[in-house]
PDB file of N, CA and C in Angstrom:
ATOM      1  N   UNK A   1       0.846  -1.185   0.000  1.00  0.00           N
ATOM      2  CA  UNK A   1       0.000   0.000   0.000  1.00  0.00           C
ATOM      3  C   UNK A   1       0.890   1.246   0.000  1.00  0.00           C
ATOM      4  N   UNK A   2       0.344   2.339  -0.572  1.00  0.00           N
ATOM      5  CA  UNK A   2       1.437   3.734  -1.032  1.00  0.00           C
ATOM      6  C   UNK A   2       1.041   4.637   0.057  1.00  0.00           C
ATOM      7  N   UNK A   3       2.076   5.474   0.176  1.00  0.00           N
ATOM      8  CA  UNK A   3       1.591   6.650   1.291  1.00  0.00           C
ATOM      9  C   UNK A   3       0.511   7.403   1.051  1.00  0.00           C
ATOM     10  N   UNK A   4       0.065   8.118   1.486  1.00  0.00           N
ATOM     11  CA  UNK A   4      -1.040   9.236   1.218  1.00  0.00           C
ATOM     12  C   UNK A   4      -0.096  10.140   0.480  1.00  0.00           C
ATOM     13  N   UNK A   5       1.602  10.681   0.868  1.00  0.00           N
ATOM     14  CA  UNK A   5       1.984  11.570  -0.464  1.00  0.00           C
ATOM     15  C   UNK A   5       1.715  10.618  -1.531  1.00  0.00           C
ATOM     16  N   UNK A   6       2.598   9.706  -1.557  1.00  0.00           N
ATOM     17  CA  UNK A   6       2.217   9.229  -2.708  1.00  0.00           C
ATOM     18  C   UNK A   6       1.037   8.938  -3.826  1.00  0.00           C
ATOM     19  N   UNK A   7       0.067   8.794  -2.986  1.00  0.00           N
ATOM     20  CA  UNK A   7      -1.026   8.602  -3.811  1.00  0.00           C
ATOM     21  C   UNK A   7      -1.905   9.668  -4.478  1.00  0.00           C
ATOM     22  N   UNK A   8      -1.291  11.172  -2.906  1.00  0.00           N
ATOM     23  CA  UNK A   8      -1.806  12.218  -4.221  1.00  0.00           C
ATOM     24  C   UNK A   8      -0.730  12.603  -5.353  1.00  0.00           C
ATOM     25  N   UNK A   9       0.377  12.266  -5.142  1.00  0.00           N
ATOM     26  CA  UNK A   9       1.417  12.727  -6.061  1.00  0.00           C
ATOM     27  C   UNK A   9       0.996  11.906  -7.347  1.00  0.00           C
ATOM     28  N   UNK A  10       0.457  10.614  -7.505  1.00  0.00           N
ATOM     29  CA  UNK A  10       0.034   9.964  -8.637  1.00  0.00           C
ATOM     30  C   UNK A  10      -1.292  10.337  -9.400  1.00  0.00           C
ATOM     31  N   UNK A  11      -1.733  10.927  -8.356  1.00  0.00           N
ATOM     32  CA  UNK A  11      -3.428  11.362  -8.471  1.00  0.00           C
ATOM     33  C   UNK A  11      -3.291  12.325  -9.517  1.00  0.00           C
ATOM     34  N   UNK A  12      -2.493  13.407  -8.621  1.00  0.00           N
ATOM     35  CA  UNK A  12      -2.256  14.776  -9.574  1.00  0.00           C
ATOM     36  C   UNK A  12      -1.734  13.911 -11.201  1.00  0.00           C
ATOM     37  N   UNK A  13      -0.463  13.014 -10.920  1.00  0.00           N
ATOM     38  CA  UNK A  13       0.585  12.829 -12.422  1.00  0.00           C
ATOM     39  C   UNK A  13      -1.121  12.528 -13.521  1.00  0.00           C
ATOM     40  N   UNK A  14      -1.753  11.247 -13.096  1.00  0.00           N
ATOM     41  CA  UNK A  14      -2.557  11.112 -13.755  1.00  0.00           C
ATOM     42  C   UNK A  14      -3.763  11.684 -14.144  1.00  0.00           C
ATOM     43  N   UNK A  15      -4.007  12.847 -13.283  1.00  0.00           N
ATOM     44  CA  UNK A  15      -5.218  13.978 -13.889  1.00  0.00           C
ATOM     45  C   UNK A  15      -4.628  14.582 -14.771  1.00  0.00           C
ATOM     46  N   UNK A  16      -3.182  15.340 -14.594  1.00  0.00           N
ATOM     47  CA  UNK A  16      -2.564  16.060 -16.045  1.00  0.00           C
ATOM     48  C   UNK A  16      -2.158  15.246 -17.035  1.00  0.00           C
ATOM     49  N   UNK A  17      -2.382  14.318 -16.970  1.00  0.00           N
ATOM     50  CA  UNK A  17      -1.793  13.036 -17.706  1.00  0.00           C
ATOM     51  C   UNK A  17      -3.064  13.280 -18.523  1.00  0.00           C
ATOM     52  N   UNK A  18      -4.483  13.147 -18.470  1.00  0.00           N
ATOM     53  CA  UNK A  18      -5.811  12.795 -18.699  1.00  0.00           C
ATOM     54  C   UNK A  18      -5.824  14.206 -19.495  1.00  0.00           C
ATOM     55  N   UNK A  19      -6.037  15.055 -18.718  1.00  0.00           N
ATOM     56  CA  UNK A  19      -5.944  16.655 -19.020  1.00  0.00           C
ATOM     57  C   UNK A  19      -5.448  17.163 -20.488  1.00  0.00           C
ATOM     58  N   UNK A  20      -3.719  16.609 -20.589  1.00  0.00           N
ATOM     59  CA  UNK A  20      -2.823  16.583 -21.888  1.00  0.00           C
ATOM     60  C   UNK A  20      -3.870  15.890 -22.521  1.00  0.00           C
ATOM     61  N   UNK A  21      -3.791  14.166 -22.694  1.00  0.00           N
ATOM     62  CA  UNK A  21      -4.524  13.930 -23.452  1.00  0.00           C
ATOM     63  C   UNK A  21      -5.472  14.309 -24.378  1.00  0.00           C
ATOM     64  N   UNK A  22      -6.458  14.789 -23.630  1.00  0.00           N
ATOM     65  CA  UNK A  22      -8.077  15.155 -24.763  1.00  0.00           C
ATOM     66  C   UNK A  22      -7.329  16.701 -25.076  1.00  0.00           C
ATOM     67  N   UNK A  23      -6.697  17.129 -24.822  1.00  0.00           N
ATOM     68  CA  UNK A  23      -6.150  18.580 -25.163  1.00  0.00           C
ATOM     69  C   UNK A  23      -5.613  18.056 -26.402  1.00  0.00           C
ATOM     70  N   UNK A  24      -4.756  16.726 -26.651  1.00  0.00           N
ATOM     71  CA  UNK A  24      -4.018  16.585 -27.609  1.00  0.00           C
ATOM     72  C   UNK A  24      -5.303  16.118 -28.714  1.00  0.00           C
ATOM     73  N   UNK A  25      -6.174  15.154 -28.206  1.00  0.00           N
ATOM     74  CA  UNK A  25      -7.139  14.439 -28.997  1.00  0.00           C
ATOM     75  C   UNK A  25      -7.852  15.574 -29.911  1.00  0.00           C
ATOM     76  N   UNK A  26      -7.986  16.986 -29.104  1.00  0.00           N
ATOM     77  CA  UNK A  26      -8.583  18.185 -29.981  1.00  0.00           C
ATOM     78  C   UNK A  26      -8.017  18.808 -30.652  1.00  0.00           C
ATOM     79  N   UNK A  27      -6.834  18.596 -30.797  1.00  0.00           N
ATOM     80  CA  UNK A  27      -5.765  19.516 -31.261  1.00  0.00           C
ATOM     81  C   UNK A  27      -6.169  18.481 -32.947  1.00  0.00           C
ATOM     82  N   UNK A  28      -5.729  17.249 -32.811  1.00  0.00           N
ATOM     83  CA  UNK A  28      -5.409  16.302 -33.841  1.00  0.00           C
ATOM     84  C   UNK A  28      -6.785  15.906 -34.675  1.00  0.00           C
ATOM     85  N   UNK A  29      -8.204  16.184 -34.128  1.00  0.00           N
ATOM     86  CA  UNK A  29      -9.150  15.580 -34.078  1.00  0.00           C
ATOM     87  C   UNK A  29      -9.492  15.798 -35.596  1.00  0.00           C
ATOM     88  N   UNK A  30      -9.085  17.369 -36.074  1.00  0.00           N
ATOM     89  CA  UNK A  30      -9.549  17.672 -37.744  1.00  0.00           C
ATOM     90  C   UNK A  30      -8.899  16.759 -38.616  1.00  0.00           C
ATOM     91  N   UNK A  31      -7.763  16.646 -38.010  1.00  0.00           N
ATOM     92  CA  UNK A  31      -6.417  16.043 -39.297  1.00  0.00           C
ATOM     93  C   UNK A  31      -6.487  14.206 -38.829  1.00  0.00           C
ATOM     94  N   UNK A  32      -6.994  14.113 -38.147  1.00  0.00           N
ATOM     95  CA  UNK A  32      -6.599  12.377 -37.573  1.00  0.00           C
ATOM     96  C   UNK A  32      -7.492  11.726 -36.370  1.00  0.00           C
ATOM     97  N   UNK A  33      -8.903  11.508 -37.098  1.00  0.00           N
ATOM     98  CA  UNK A  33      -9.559  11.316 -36.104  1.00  0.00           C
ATOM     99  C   UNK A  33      -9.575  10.025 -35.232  1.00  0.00           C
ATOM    100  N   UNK A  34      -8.216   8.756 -36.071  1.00  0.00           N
ATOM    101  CA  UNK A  34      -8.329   7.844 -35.211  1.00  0.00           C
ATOM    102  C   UNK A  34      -7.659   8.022 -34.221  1.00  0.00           C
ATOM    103  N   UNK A  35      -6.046   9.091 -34.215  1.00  0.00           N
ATOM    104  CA  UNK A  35      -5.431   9.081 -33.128  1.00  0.00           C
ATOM    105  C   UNK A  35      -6.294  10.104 -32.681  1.00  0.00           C
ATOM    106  N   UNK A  36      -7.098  10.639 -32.623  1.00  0.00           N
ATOM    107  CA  UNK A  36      -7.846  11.362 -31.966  1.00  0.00           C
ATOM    108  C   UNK A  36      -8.791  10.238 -30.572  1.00  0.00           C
ATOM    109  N   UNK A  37      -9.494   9.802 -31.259  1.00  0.00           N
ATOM    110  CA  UNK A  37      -9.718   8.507 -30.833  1.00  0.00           C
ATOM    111  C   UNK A  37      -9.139   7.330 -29.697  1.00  0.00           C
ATOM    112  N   UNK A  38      -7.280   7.307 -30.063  1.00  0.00           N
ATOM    113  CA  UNK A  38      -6.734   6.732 -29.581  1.00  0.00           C
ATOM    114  C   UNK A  38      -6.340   7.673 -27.993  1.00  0.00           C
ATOM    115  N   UNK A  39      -5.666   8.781 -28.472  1.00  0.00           N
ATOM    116  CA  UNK A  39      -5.963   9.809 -27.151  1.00  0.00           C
ATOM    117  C   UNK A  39      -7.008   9.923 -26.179  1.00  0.00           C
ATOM    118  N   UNK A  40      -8.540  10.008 -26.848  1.00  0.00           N
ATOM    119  CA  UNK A  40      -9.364  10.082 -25.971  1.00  0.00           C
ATOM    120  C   UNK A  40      -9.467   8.425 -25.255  1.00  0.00           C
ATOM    121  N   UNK A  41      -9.034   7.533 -25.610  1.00  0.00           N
ATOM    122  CA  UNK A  41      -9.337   6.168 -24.971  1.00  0.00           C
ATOM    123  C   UNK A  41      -8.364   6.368 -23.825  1.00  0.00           C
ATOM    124  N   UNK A  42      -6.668   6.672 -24.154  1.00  0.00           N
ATOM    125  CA  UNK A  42      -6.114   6.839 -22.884  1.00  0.00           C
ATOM    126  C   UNK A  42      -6.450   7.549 -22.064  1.00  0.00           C
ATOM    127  N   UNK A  43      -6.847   9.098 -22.333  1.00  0.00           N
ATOM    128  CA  UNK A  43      -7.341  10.080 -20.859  1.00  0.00           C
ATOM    129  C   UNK A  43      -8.543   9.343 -20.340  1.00  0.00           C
ATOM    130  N   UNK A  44      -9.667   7.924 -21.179  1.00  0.00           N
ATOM    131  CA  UNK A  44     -10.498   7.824 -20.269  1.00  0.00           C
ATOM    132  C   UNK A  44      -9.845   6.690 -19.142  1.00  0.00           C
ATOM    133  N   UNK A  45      -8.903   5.903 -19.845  1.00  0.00           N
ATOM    134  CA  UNK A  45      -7.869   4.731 -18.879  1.00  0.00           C
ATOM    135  C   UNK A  45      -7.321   5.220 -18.227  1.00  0.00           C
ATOM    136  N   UNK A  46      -6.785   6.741 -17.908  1.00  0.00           N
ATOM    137  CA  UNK A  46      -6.046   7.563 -17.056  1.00  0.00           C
ATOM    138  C   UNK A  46      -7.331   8.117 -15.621  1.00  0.00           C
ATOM    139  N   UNK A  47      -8.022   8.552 -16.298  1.00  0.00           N
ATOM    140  CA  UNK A  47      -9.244   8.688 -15.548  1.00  0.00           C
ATOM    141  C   UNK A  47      -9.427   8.001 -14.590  1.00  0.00           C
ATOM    142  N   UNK A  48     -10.007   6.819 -15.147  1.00  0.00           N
ATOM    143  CA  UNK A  48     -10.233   5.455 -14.637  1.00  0.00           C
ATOM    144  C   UNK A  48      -9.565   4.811 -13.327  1.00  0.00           C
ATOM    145  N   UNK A  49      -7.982   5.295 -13.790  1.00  0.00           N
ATOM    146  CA  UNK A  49      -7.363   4.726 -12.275  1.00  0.00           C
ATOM    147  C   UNK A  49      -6.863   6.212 -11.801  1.00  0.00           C
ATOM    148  N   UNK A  50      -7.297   7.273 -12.442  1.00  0.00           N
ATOM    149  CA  UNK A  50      -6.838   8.431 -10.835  1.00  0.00           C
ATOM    150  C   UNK A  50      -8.459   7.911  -9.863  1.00  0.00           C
ATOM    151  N   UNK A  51      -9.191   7.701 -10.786  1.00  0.00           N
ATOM    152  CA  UNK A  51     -10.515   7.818  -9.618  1.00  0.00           C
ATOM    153  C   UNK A  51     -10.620   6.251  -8.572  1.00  0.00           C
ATOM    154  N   UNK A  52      -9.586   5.484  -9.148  1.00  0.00           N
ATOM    155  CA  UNK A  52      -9.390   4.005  -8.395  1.00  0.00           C
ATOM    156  C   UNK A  52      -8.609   4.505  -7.200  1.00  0.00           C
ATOM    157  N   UNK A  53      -7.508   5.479  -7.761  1.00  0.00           N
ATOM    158  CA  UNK A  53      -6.130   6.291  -6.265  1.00  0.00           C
ATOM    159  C   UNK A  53      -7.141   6.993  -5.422  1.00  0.00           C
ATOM    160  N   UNK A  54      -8.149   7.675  -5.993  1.00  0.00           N
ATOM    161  CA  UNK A  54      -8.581   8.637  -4.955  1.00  0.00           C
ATOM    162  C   UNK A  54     -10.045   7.744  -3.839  1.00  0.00           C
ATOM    163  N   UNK A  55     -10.317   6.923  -4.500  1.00  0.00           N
ATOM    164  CA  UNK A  55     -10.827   5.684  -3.810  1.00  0.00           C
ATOM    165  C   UNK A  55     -10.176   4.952  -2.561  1.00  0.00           C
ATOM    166  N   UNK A  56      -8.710   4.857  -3.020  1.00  0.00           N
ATOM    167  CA  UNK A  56      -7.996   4.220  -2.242  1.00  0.00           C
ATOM    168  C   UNK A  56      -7.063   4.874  -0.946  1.00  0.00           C
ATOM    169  N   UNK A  57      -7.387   6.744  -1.299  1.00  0.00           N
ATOM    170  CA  UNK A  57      -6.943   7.977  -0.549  1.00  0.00           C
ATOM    171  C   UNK A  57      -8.078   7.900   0.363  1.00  0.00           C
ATOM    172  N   UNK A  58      -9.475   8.132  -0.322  1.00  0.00           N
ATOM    173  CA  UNK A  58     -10.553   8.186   0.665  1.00  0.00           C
ATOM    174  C   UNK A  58     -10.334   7.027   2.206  1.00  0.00           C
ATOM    175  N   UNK A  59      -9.933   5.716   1.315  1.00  0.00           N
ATOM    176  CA  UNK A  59     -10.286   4.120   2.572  1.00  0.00           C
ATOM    177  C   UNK A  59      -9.052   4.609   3.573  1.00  0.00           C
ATOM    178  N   UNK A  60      -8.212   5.909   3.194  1.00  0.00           N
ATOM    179  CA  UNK A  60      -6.673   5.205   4.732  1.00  0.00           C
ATOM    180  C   UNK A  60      -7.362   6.413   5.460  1.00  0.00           C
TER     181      UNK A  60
END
């Protein structure tokens, strides 16, 4: 089990992690809508486990 820094320090990496993403997915979305596509699938897999860390921030 990770510290409480730790777990917000991952929390934060993976919200700007998510954040970049769909920023990039809009950027690309006119010219390339599959990596558009492919971007938005990772910020939602990034998503996915900041909200699993902050689950696991809430239980300590």
């Amino acid at each position: 089990m990770k510290t409480i820094e730790e777990l917000k320090t991952r929390i934060k990496e993976l919200s700007k992690l998510a954040v970049d993403l769909r920023q990039k997915a809009s950027e690309v979305y006119l010219t390339n809508q599959e990596q558009a596509k492919q971007f938005r699938q990772q910020a939602r897999e990034a998503s996915k486990r900041c909200q699993v860390l902050i689950q696991e921030l809430k239980r300590q």
